[in-house]
N, C-alpha and C. Protein backbone atom coordinates (compact mmCIF):
# COMPACT_ATOMS: atom_id res chain seq x y z
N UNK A 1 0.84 -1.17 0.00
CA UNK A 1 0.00 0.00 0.00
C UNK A 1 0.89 1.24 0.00
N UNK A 2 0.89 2.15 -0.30
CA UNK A 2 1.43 3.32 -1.00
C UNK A 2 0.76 4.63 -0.11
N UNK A 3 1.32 6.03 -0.18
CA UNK A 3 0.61 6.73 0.51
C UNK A 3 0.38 7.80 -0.57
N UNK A 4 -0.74 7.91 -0.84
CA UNK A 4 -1.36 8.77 -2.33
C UNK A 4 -0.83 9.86 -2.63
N UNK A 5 -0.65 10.50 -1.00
CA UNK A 5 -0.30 12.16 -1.61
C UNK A 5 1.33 12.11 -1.36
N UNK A 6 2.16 11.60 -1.26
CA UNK A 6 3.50 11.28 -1.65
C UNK A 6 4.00 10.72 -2.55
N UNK A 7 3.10 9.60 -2.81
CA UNK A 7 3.59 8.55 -4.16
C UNK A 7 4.57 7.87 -3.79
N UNK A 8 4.90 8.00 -1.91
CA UNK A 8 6.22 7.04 -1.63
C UNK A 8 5.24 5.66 -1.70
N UNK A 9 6.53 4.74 -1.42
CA UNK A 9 6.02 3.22 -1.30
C UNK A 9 6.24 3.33 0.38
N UNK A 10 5.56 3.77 1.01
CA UNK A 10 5.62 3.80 2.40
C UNK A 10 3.95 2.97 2.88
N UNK A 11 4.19 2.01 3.70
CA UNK A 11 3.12 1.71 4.46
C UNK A 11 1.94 2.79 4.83
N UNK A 12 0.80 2.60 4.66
CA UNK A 12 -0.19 3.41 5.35
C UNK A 12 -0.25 2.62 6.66
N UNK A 13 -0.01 3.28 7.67
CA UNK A 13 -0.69 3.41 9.32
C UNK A 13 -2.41 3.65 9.74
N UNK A 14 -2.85 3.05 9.53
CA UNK A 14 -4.74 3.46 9.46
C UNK A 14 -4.82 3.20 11.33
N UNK A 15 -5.23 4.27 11.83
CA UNK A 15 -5.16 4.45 13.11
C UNK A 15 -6.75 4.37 13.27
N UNK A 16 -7.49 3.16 14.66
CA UNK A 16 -8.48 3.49 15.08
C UNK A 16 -9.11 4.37 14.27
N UNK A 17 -10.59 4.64 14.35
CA UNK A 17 -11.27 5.79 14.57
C UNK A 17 -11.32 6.72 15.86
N UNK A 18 -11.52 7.45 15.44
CA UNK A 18 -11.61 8.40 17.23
C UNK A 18 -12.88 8.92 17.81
N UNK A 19 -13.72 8.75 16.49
CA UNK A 19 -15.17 8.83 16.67
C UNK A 19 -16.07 7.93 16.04
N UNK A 20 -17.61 7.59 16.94
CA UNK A 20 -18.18 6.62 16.30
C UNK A 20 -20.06 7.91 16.19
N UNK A 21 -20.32 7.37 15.56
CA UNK A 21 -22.14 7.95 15.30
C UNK A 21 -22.83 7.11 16.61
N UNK A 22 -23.34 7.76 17.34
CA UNK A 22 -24.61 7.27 18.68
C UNK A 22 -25.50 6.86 17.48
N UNK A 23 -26.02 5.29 17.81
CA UNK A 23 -27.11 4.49 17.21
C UNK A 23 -28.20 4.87 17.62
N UNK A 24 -28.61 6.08 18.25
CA UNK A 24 -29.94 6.65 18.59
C UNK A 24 -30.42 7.98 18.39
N UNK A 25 -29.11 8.51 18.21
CA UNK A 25 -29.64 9.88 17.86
C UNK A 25 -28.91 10.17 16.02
N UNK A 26 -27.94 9.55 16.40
CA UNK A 26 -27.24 9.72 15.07
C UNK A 26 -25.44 10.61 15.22
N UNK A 27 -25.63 11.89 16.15
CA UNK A 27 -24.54 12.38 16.23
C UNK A 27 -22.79 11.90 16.44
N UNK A 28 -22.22 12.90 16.07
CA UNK A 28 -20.86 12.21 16.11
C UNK A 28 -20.56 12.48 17.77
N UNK A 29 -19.81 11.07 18.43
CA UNK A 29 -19.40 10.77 19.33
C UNK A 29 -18.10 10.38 19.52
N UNK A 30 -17.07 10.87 20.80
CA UNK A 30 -15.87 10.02 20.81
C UNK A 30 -15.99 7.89 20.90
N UNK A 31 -15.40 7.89 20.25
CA UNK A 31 -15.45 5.85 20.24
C UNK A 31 -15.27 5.70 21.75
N UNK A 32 -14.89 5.97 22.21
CA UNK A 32 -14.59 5.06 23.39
C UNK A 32 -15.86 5.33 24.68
N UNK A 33 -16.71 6.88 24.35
CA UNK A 33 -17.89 7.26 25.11
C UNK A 33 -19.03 5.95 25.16
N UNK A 34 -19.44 5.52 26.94
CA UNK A 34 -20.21 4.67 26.51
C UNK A 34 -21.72 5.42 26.34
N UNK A 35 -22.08 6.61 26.88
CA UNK A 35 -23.08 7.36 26.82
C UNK A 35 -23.55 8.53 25.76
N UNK A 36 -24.61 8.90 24.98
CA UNK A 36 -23.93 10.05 23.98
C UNK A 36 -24.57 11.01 25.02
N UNK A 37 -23.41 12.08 24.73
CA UNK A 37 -24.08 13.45 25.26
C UNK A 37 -24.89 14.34 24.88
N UNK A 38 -25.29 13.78 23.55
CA UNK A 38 -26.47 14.26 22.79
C UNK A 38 -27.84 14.24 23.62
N UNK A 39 -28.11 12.83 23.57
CA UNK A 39 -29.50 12.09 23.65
C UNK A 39 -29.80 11.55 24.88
N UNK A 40 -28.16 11.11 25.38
CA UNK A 40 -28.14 10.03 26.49
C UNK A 40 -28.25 8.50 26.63
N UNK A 41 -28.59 8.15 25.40
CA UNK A 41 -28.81 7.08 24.97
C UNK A 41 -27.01 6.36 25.00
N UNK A 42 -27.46 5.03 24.94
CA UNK A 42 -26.43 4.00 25.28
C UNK A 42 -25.29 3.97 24.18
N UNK A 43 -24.42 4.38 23.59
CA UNK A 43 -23.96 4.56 22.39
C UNK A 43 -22.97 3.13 22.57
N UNK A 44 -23.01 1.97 22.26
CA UNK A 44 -22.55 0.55 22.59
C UNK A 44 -21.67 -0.02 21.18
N UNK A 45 -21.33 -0.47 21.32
CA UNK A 45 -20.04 -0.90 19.86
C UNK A 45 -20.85 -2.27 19.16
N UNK A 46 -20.75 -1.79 17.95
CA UNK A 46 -21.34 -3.26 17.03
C UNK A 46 -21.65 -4.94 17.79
N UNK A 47 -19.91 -4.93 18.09
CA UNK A 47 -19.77 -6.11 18.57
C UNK A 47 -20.99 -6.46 19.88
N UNK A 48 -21.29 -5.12 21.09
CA UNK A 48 -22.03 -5.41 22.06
C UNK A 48 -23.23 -5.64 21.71
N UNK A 49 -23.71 -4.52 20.89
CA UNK A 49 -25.13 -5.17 20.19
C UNK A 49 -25.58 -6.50 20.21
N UNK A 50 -24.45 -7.27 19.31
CA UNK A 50 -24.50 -8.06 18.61
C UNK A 50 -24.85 -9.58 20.01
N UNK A 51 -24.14 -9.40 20.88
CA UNK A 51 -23.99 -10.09 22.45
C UNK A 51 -25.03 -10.08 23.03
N UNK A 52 -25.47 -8.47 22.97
CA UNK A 52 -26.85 -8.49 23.86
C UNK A 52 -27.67 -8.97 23.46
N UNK A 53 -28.16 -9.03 21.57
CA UNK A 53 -29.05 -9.64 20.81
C UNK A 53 -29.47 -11.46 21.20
N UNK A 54 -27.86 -11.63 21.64
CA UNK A 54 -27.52 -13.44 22.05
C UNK A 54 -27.54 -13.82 22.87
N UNK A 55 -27.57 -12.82 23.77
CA UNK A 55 -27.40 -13.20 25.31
C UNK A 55 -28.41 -13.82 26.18
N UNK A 56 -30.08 -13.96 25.50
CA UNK A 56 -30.94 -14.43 26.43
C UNK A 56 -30.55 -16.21 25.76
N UNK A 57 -29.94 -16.36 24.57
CA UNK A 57 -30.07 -17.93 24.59
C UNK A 57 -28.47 -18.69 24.68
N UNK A 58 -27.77 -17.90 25.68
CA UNK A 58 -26.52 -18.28 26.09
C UNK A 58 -26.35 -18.86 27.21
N UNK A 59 -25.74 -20.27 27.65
CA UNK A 59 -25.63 -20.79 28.82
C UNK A 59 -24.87 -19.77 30.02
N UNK A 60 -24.80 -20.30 31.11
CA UNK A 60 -24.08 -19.24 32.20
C UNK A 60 -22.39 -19.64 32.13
N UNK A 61 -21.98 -20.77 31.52
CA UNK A 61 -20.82 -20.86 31.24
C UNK A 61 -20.43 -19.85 29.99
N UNK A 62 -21.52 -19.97 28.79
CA UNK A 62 -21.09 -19.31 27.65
C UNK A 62 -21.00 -17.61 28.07
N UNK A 63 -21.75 -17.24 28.82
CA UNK A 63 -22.10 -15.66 29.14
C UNK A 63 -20.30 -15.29 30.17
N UNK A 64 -20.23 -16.30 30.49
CA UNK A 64 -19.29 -15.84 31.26
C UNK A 64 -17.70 -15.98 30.77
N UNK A 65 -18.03 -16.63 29.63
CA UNK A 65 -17.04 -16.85 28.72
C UNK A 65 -16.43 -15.66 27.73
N UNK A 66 -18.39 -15.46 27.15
CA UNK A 66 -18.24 -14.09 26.14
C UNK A 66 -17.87 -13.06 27.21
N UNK A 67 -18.16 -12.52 28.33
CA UNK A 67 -17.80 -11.22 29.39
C UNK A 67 -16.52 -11.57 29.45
N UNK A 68 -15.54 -12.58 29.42
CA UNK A 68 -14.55 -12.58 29.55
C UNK A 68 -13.53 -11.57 28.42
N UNK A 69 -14.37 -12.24 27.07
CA UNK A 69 -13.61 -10.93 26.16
C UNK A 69 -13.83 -9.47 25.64
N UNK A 70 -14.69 -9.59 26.95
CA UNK A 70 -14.69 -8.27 26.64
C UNK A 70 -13.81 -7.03 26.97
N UNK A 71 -13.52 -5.84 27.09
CA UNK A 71 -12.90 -4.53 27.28
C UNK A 71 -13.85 -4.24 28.54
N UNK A 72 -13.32 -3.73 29.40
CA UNK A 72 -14.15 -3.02 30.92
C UNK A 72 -15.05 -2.41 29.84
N UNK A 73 -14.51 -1.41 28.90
CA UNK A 73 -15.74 -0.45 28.11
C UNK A 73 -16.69 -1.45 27.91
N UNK A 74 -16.27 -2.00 27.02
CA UNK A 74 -17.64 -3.12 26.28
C UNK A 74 -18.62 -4.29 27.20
N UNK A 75 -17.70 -4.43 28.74
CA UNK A 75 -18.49 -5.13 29.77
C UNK A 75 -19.42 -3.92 30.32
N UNK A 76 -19.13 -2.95 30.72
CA UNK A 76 -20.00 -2.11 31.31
C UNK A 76 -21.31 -1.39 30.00
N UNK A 77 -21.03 -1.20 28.76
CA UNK A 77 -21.84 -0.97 27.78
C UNK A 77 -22.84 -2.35 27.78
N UNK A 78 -22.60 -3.59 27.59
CA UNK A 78 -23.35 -4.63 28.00
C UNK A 78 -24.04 -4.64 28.85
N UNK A 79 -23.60 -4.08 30.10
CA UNK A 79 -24.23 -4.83 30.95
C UNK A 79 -25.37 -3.22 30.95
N UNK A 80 -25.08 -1.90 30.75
CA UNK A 80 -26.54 -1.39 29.91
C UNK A 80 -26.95 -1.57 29.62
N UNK A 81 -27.16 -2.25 28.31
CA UNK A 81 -27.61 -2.37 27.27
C UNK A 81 -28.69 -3.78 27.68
N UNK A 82 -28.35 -4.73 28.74
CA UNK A 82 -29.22 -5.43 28.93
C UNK A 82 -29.94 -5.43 30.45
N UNK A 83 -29.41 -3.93 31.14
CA UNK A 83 -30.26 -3.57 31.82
C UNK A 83 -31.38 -2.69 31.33
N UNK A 84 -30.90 -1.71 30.13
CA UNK A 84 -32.25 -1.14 28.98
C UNK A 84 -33.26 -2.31 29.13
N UNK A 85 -32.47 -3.06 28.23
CA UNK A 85 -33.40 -4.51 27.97
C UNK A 85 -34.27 -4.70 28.95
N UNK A 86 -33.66 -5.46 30.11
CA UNK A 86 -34.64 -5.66 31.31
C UNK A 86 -35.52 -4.92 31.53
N UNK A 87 -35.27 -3.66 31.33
CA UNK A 87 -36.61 -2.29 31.75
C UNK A 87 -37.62 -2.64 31.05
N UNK A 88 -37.28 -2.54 29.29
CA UNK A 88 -38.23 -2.36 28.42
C UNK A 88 -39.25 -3.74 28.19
N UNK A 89 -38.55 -4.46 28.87
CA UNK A 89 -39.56 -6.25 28.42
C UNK A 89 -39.34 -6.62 30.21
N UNK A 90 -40.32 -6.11 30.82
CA UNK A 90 -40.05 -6.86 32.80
C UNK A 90 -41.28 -8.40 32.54
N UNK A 91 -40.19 -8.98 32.99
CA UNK A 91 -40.77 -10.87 33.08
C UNK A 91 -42.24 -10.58 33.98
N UNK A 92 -43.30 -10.82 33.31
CA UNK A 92 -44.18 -10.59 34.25
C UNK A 92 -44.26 -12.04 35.19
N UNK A 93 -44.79 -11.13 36.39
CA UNK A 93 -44.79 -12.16 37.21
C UNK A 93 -45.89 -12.97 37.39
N UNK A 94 -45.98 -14.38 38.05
CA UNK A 94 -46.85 -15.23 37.80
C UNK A 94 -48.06 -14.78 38.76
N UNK A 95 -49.11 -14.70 38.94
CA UNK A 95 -50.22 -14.75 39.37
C UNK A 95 -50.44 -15.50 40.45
N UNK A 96 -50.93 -15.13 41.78
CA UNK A 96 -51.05 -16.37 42.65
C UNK A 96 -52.29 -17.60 42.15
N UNK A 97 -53.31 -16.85 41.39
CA UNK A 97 -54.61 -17.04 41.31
C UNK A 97 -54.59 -18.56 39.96
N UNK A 98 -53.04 -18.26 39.20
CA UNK A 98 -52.98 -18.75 38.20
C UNK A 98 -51.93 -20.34 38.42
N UNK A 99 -51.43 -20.34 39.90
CA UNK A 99 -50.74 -21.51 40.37
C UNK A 99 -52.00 -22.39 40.97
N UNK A 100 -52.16 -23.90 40.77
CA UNK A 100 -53.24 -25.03 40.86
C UNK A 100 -53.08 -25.33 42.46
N UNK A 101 -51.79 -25.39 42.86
CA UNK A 101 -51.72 -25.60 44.52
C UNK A 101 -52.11 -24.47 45.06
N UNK A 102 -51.58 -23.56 44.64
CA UNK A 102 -52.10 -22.24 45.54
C UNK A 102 -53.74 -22.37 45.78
N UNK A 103 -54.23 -22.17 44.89
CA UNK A 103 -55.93 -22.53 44.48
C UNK A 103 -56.33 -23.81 45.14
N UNK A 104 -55.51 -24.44 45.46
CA UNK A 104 -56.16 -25.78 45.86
C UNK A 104 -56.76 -25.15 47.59
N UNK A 105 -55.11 -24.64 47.54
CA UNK A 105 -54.97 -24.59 49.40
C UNK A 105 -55.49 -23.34 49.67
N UNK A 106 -55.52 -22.06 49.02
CA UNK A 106 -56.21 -20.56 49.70
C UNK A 106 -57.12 -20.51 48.25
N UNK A 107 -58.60 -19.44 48.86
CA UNK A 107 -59.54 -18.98 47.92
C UNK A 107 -59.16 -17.75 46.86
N UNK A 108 -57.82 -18.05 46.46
CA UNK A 108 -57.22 -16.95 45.53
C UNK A 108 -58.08 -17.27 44.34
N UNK A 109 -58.41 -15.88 43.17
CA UNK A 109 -58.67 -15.59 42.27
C UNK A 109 -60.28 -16.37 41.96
N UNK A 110 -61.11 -16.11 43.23
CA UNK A 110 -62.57 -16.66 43.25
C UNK A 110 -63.08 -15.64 43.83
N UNK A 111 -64.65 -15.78 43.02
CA UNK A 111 -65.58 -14.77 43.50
C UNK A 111 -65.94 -14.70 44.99
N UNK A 112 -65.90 -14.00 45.78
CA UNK A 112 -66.64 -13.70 47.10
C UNK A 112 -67.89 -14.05 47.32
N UNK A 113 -68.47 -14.06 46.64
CA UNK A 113 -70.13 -14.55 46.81
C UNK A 113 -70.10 -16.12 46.80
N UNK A 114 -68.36 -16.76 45.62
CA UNK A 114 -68.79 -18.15 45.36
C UNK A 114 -67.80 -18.70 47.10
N UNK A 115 -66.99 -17.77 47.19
CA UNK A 115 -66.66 -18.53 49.00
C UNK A 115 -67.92 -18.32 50.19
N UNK A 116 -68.52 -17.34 49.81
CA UNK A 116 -69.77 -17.28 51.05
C UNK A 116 -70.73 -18.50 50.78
N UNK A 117 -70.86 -18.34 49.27
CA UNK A 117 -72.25 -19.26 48.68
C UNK A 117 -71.61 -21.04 49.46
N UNK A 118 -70.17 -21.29 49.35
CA UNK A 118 -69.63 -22.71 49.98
C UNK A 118 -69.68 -22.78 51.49
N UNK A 119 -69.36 -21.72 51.61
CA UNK A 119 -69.42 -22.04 53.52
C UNK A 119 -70.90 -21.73 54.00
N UNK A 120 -72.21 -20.94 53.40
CA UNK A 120 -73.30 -21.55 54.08
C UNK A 120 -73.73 -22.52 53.05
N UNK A 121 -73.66 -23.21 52.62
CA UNK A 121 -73.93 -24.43 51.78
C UNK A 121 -73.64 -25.51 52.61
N UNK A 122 -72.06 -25.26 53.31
CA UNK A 122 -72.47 -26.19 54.68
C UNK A 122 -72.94 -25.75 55.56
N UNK A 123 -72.83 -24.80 56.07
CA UNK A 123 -73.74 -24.24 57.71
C UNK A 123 -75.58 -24.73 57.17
N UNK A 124 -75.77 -24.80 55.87
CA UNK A 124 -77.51 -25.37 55.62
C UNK A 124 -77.60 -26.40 55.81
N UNK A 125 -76.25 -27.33 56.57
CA UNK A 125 -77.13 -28.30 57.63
C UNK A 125 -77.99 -27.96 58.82
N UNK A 126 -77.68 -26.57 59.51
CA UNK A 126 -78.21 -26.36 60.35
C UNK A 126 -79.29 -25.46 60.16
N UNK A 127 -79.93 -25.76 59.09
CA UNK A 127 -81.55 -25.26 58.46
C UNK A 127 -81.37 -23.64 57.86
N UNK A 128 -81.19 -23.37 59.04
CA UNK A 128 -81.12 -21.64 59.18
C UNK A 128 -80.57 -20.99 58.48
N UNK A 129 -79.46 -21.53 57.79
CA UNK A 129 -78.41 -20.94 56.57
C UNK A 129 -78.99 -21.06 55.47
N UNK A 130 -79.86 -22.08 54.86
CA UNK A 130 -80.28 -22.72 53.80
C UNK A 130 -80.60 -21.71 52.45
N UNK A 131 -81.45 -21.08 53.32
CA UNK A 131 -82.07 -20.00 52.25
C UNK A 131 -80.90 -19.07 51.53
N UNK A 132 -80.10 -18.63 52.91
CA UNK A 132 -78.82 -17.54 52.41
C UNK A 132 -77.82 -18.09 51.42
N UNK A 133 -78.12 -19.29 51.69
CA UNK A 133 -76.61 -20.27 50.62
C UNK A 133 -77.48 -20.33 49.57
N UNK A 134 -78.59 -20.17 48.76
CA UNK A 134 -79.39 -20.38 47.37
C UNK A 134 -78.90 -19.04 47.35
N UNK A 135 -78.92 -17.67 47.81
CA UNK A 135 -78.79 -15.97 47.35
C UNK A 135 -77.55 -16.39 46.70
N UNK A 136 -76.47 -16.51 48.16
CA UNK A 136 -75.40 -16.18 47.50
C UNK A 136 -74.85 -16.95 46.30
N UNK A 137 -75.21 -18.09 46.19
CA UNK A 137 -74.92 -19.28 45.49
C UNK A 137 -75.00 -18.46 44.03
N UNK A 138 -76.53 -18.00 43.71
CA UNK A 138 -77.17 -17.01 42.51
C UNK A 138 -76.16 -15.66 42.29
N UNK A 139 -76.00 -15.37 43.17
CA UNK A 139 -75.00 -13.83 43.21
C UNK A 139 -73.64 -14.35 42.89
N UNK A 140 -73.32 -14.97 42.96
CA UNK A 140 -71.62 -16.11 42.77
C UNK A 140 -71.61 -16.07 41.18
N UNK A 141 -72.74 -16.86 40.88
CA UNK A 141 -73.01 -17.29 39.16
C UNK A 141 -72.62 -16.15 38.58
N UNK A 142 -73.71 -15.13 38.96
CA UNK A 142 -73.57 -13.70 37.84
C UNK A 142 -72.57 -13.16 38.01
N UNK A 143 -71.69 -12.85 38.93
CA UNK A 143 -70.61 -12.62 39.26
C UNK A 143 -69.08 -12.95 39.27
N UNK A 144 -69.23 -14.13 38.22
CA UNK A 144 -68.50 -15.19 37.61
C UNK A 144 -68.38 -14.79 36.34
N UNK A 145 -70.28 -14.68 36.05
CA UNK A 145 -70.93 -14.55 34.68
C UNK A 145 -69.98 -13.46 34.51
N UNK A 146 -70.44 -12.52 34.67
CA UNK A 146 -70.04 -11.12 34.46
C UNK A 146 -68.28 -10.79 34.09
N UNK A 147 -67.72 -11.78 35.92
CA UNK A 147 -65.54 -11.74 35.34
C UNK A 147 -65.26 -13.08 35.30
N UNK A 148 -65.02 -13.01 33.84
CA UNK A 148 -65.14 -14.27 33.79
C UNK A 148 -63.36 -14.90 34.02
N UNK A 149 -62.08 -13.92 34.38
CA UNK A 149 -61.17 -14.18 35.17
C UNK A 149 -61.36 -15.39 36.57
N UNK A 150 -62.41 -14.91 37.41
CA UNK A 150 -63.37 -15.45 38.13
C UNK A 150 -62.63 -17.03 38.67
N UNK A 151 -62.94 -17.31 39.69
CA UNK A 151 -63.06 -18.99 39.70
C UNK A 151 -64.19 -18.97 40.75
N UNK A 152 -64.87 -20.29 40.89
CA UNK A 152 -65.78 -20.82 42.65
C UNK A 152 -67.09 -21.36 41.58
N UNK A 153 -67.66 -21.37 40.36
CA UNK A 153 -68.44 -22.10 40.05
C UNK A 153 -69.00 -23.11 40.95
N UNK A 154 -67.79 -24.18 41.07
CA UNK A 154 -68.31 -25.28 41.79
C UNK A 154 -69.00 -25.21 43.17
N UNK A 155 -68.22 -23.88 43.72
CA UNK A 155 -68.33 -23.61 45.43
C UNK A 155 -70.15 -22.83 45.22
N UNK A 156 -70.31 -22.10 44.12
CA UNK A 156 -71.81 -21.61 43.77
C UNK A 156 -72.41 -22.58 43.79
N UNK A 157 -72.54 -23.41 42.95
CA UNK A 157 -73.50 -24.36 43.18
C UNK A 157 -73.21 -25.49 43.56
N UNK A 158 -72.59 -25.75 44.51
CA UNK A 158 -72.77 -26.07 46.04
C UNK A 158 -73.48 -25.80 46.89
N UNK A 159 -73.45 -24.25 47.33
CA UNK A 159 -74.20 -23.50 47.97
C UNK A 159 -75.56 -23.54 47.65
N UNK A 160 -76.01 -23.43 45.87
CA UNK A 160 -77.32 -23.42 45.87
C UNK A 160 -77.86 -25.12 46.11
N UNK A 161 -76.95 -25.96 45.58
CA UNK A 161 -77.91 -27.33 45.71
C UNK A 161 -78.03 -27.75 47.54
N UNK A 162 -77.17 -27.42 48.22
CA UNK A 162 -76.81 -27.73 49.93
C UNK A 162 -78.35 -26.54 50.59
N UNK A 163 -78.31 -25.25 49.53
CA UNK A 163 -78.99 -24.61 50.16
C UNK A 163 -80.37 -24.88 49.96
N UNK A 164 -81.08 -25.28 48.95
CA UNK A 164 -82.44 -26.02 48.32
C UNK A 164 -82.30 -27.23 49.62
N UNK A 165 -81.86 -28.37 49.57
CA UNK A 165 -81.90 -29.48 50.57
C UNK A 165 -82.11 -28.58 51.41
N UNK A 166 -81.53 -27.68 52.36
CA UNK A 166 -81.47 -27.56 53.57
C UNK A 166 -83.14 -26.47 53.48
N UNK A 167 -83.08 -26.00 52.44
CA UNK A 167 -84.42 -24.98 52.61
C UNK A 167 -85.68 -25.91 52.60
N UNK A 168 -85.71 -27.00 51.97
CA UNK A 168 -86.54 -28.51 51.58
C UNK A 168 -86.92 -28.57 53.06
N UNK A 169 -85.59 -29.08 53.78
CA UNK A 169 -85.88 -29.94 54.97
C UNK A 169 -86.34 -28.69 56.23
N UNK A 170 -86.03 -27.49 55.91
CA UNK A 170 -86.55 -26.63 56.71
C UNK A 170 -88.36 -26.14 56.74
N UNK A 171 -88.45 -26.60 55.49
CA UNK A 171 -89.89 -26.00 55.21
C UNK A 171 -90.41 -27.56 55.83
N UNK A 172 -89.83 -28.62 55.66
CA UNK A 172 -90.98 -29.94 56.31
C UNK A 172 -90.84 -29.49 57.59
N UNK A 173 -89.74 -29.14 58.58
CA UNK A 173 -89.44 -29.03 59.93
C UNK A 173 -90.72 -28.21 60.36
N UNK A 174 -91.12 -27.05 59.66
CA UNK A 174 -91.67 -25.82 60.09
C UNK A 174 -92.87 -26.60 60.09
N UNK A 175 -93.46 -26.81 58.53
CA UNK A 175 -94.68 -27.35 58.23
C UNK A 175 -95.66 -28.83 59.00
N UNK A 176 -94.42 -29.40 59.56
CA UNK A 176 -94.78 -30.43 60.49
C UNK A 176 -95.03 -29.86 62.05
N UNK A 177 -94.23 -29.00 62.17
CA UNK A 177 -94.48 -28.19 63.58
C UNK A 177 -95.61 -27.53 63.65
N UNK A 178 -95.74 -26.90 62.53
CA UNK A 178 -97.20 -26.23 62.47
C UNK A 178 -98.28 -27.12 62.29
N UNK A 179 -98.20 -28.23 61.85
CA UNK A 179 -98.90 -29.44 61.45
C UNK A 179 -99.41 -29.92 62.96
N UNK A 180 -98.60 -29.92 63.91
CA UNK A 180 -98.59 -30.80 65.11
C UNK A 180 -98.98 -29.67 66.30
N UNK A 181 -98.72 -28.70 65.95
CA UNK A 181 -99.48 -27.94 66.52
C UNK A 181 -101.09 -27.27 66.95
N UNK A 182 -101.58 -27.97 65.48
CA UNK A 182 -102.87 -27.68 65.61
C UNK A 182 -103.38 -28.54 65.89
């Protein structure tokens, strides 16, 4: 290689760049800046891009392999660049309502009417509940109906079939008392 404006046969020396363009705003930046002072934005080197793009399907040996070659610059631009990341996509978290044990063992992500409508559904053994466990049992349904996110179906009508029996056997109780009374 030759140097043009001499015409010697001297080596060209091609030194670094000293500036790179911020991938977000566009402006000229020193290369080695990991921040632009333009925009603020992450101004990160090809190569990091390219890492962060790979990095969610890299083992913890491989991740710790690739951080190995990196430059302090290009480890700390990384590890931006996939704390950006983390911000912009947050792992949502799981739902208690949406785990089967949880649900088994606490009344998470069920209607209120369909836990009242189950617990006097049993108390309408003792007559007196009977009637209240058919309301709530009905108020559970539509209220299901309505979110249908919802769970306790089963605990609703529970309540209404426990609460019919128990309203059944309350109306013979009464009707025989009054029967025996006269």
């Amino acid at each position: 290689m030759t140097d043009r404006d001499s015409g010697s046969a001297l080596p060209s020396t091609q030194s670094p760049p000293s500036t790179k363009s911020c991938p977000t705003c566009g402006e000229s930046i020193r290369f080695e800046t990991a921040f632009c002072g333009h925009c603020g934005g992450i101004a990160t080197s090809h190569r990091v891009q390219e890492m962060a793009a790979k990095w969610s399907n890299l083992s913890a040996t491989a991740r710790q392999h690739t951080v190995g070659l990196l430059s302090a610059l290009e480890r700390s631009q990384l590890r931006a660049v996939l704390a950006d990341q983390a911000a912009a996509n947050p792992t949502p978290r799981p739902r208690l309502a949406d785990d089967p044990l949880t649900r088994a063992i606490l009344p998470v992500g069920r209607s209120l009417w369909a836990i009242a409508a189950g617990y006097l559904g049993i108390f309408s053994l003792l007559l007196i509940f009977a009637p209240l466990a058919i309301v709530t049992g009905i108020l559970a349904i539509r209220d299901i109906r309505k979110h249908p996110e919802k769970r306790g179906l089963g605990r609703a009508w529970f309540g209404i079939i426990m609460g019919a029996l128990g309203t059944l056997i309350l109306l013979a109780v009464v009707l025989s008392a009054a029967a025996a009374g006269s």
